[in-house]
PDB file of N, CA and C in Angstrom:
ATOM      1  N   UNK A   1    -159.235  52.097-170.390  1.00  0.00           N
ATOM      2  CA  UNK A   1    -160.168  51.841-169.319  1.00  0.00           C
ATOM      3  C   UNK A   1    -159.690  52.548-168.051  1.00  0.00           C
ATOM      4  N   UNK A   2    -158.328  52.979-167.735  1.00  0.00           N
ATOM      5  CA  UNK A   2    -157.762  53.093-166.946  1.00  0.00           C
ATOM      6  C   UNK A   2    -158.236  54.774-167.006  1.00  0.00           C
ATOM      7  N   UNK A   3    -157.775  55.442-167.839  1.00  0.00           N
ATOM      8  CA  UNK A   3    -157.851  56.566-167.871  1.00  0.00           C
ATOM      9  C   UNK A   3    -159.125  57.107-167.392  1.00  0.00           C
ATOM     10  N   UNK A   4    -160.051  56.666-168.777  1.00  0.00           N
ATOM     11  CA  UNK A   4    -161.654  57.104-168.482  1.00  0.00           C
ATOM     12  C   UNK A   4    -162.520  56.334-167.641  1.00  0.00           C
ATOM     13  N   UNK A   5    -162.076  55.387-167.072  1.00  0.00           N
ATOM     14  CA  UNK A   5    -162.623  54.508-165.908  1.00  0.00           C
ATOM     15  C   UNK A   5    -164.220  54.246-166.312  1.00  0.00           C
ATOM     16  N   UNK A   6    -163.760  53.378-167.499  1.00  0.00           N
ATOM     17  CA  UNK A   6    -165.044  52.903-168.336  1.00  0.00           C
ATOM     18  C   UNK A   6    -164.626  51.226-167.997  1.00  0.00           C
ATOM     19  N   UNK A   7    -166.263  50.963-168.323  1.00  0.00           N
ATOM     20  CA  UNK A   7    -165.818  49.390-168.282  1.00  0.00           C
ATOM     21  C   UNK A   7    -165.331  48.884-169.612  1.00  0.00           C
ATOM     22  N   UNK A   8    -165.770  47.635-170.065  1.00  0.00           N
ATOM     23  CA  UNK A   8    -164.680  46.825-170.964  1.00  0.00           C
ATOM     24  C   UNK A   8    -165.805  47.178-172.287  1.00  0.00           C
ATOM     25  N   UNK A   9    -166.681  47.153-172.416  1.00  0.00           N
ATOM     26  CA  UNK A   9    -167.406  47.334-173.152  1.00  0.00           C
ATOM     27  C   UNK A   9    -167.308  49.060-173.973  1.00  0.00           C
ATOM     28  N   UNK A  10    -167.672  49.531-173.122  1.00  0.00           N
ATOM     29  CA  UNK A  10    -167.475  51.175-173.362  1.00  0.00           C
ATOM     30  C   UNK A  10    -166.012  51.314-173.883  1.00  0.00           C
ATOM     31  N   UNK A  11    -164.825  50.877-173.427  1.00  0.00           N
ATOM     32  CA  UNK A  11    -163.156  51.032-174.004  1.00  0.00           C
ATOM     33  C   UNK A  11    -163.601  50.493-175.278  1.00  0.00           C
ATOM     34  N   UNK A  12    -164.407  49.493-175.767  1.00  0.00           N
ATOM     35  CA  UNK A  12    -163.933  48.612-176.845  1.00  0.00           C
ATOM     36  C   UNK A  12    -164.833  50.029-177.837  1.00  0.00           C
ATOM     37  N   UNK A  13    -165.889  50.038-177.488  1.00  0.00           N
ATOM     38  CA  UNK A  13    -166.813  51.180-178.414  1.00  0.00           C
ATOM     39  C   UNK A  13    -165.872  52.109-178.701  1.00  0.00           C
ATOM     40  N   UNK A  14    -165.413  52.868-177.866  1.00  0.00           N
ATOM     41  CA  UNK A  14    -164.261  53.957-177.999  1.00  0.00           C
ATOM     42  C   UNK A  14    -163.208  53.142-179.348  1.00  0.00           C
ATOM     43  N   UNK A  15    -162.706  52.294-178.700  1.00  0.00           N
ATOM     44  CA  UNK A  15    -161.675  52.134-179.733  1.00  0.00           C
ATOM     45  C   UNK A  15    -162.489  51.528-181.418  1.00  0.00           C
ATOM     46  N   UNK A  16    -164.226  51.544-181.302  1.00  0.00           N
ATOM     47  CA  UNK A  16    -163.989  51.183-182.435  1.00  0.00           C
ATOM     48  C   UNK A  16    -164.671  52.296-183.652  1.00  0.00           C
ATOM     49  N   UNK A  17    -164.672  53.376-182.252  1.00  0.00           N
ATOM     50  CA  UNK A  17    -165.167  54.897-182.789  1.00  0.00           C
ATOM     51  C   UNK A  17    -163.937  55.273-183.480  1.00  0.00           C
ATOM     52  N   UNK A  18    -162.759  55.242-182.906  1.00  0.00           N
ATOM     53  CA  UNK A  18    -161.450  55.858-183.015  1.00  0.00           C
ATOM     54  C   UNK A  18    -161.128  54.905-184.249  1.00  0.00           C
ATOM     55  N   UNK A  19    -161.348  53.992-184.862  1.00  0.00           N
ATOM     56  CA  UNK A  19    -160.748  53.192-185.738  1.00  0.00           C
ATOM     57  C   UNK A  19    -161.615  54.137-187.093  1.00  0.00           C
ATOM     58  N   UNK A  20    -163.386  53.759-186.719  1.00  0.00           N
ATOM     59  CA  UNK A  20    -163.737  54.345-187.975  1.00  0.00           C
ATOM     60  C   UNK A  20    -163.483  55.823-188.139  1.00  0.00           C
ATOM     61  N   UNK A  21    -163.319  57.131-187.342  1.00  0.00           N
ATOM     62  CA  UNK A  21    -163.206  58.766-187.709  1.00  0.00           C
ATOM     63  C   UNK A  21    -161.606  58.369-188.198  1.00  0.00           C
ATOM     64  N   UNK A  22    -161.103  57.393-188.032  1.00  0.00           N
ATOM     65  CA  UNK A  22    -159.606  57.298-188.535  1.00  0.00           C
ATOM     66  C   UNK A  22    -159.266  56.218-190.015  1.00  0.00           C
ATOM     67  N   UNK A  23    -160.480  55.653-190.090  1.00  0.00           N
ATOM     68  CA  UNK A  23    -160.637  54.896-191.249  1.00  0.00           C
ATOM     69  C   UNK A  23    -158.972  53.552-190.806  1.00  0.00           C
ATOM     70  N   UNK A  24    -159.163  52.973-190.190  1.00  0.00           N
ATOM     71  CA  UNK A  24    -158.280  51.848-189.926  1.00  0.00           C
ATOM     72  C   UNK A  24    -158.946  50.886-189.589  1.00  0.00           C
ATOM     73  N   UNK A  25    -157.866  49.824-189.203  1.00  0.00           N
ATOM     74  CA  UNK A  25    -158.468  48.458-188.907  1.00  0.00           C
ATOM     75  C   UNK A  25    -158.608  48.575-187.406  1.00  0.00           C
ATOM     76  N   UNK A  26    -159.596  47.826-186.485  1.00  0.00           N
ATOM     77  CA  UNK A  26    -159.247  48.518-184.899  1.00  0.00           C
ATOM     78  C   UNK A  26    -157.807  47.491-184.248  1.00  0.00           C
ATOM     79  N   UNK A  27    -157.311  46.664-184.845  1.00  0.00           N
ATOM     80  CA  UNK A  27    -156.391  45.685-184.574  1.00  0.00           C
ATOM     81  C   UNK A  27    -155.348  46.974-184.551  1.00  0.00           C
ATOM     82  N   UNK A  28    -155.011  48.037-185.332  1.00  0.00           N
ATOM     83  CA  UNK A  28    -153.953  48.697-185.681  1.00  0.00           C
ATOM     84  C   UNK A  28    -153.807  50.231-184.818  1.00  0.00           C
ATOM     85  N   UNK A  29    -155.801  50.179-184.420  1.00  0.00           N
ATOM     86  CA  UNK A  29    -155.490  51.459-183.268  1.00  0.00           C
ATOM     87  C   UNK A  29    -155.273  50.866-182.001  1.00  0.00           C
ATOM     88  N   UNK A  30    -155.817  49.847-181.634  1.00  0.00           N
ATOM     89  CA  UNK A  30    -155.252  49.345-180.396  1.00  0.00           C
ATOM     90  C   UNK A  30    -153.818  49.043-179.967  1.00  0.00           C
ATOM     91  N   UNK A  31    -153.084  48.391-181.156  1.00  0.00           N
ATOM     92  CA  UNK A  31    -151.331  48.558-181.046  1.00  0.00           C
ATOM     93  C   UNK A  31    -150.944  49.578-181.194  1.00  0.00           C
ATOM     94  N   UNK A  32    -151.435  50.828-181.682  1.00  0.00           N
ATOM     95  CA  UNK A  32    -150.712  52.065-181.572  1.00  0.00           C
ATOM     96  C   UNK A  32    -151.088  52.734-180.062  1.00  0.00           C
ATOM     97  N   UNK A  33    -152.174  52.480-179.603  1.00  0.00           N
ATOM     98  CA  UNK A  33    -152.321  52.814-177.724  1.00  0.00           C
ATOM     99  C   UNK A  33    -151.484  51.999-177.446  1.00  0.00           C
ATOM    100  N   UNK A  34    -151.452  50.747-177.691  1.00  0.00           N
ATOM    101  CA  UNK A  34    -150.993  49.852-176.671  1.00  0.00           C
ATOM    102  C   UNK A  34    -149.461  50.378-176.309  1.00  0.00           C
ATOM    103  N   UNK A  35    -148.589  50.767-177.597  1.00  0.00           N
ATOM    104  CA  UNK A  35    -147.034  51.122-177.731  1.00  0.00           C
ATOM    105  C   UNK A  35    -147.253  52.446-177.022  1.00  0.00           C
ATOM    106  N   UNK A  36    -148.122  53.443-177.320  1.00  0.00           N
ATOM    107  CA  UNK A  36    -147.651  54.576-176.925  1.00  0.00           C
ATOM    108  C   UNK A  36    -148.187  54.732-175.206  1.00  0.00           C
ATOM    109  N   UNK A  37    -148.968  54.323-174.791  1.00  0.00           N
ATOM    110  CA  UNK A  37    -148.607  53.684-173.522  1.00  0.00           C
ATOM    111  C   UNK A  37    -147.625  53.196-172.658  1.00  0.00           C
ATOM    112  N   UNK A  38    -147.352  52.007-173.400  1.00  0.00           N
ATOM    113  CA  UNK A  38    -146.148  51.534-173.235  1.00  0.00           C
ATOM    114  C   UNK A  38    -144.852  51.954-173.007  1.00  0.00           C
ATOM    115  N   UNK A  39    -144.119  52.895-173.970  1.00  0.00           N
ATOM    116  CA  UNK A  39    -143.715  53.334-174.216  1.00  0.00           C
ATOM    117  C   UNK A  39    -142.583  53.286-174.709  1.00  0.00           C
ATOM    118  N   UNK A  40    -142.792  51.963-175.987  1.00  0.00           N
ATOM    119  CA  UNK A  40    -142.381  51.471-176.777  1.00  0.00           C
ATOM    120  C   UNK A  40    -142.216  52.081-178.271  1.00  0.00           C
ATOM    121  N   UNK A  41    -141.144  52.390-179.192  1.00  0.00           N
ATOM    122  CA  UNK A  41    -141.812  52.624-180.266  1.00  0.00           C
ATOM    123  C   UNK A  41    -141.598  51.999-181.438  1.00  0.00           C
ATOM    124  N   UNK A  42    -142.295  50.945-181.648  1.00  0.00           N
ATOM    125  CA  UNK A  42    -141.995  50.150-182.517  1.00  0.00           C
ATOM    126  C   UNK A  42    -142.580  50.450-183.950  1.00  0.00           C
ATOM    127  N   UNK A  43    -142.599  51.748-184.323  1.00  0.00           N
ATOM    128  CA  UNK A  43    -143.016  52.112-185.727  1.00  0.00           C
ATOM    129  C   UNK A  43    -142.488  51.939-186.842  1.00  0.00           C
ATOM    130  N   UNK A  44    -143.173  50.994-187.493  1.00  0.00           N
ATOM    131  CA  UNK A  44    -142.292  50.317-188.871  1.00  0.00           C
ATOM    132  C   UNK A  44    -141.485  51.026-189.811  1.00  0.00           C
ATOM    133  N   UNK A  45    -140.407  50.874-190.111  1.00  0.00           N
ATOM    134  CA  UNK A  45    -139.723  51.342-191.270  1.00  0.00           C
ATOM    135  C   UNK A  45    -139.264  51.194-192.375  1.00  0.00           C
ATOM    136  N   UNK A  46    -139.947  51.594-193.564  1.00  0.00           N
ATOM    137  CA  UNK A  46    -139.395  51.072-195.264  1.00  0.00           C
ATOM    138  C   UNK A  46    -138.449  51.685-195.475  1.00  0.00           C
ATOM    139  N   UNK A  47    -137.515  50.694-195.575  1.00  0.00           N
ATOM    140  CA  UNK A  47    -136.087  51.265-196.331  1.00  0.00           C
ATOM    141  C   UNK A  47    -136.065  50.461-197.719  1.00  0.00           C
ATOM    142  N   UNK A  48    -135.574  51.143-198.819  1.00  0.00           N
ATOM    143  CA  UNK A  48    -135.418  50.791-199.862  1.00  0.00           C
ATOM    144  C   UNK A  48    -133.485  50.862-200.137  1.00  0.00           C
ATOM    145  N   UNK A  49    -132.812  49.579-200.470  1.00  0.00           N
ATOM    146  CA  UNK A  49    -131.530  50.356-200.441  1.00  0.00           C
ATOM    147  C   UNK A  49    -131.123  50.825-202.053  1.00  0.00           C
TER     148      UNK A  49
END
């Protein structure tokens, strides 16, 4: 919202454009803005030992 200085409605459309051309859940594109924003990186890791 910040960026494109959209209201709350228009951010949510966006993010639920960006979920389907990406085939995800929108719960999973919004935590990946939210971190890389943030600038956090909490990207999961499978280790098998």
């Amino acid at each position: 919202m910040a960026q494109n200085r959209c209201s709350h409605d228009a951010a949510f459309a966006i993010l639920q454009r960006a979920a389907s051309a990406r085939q995800m859940k929108l719960h999973d594109v919004a935590a990946s803005l939210i971190s890389s924003v943030s600038g956090e990186n909490n990207i999961p890791v499978h280790f098998d030992p």
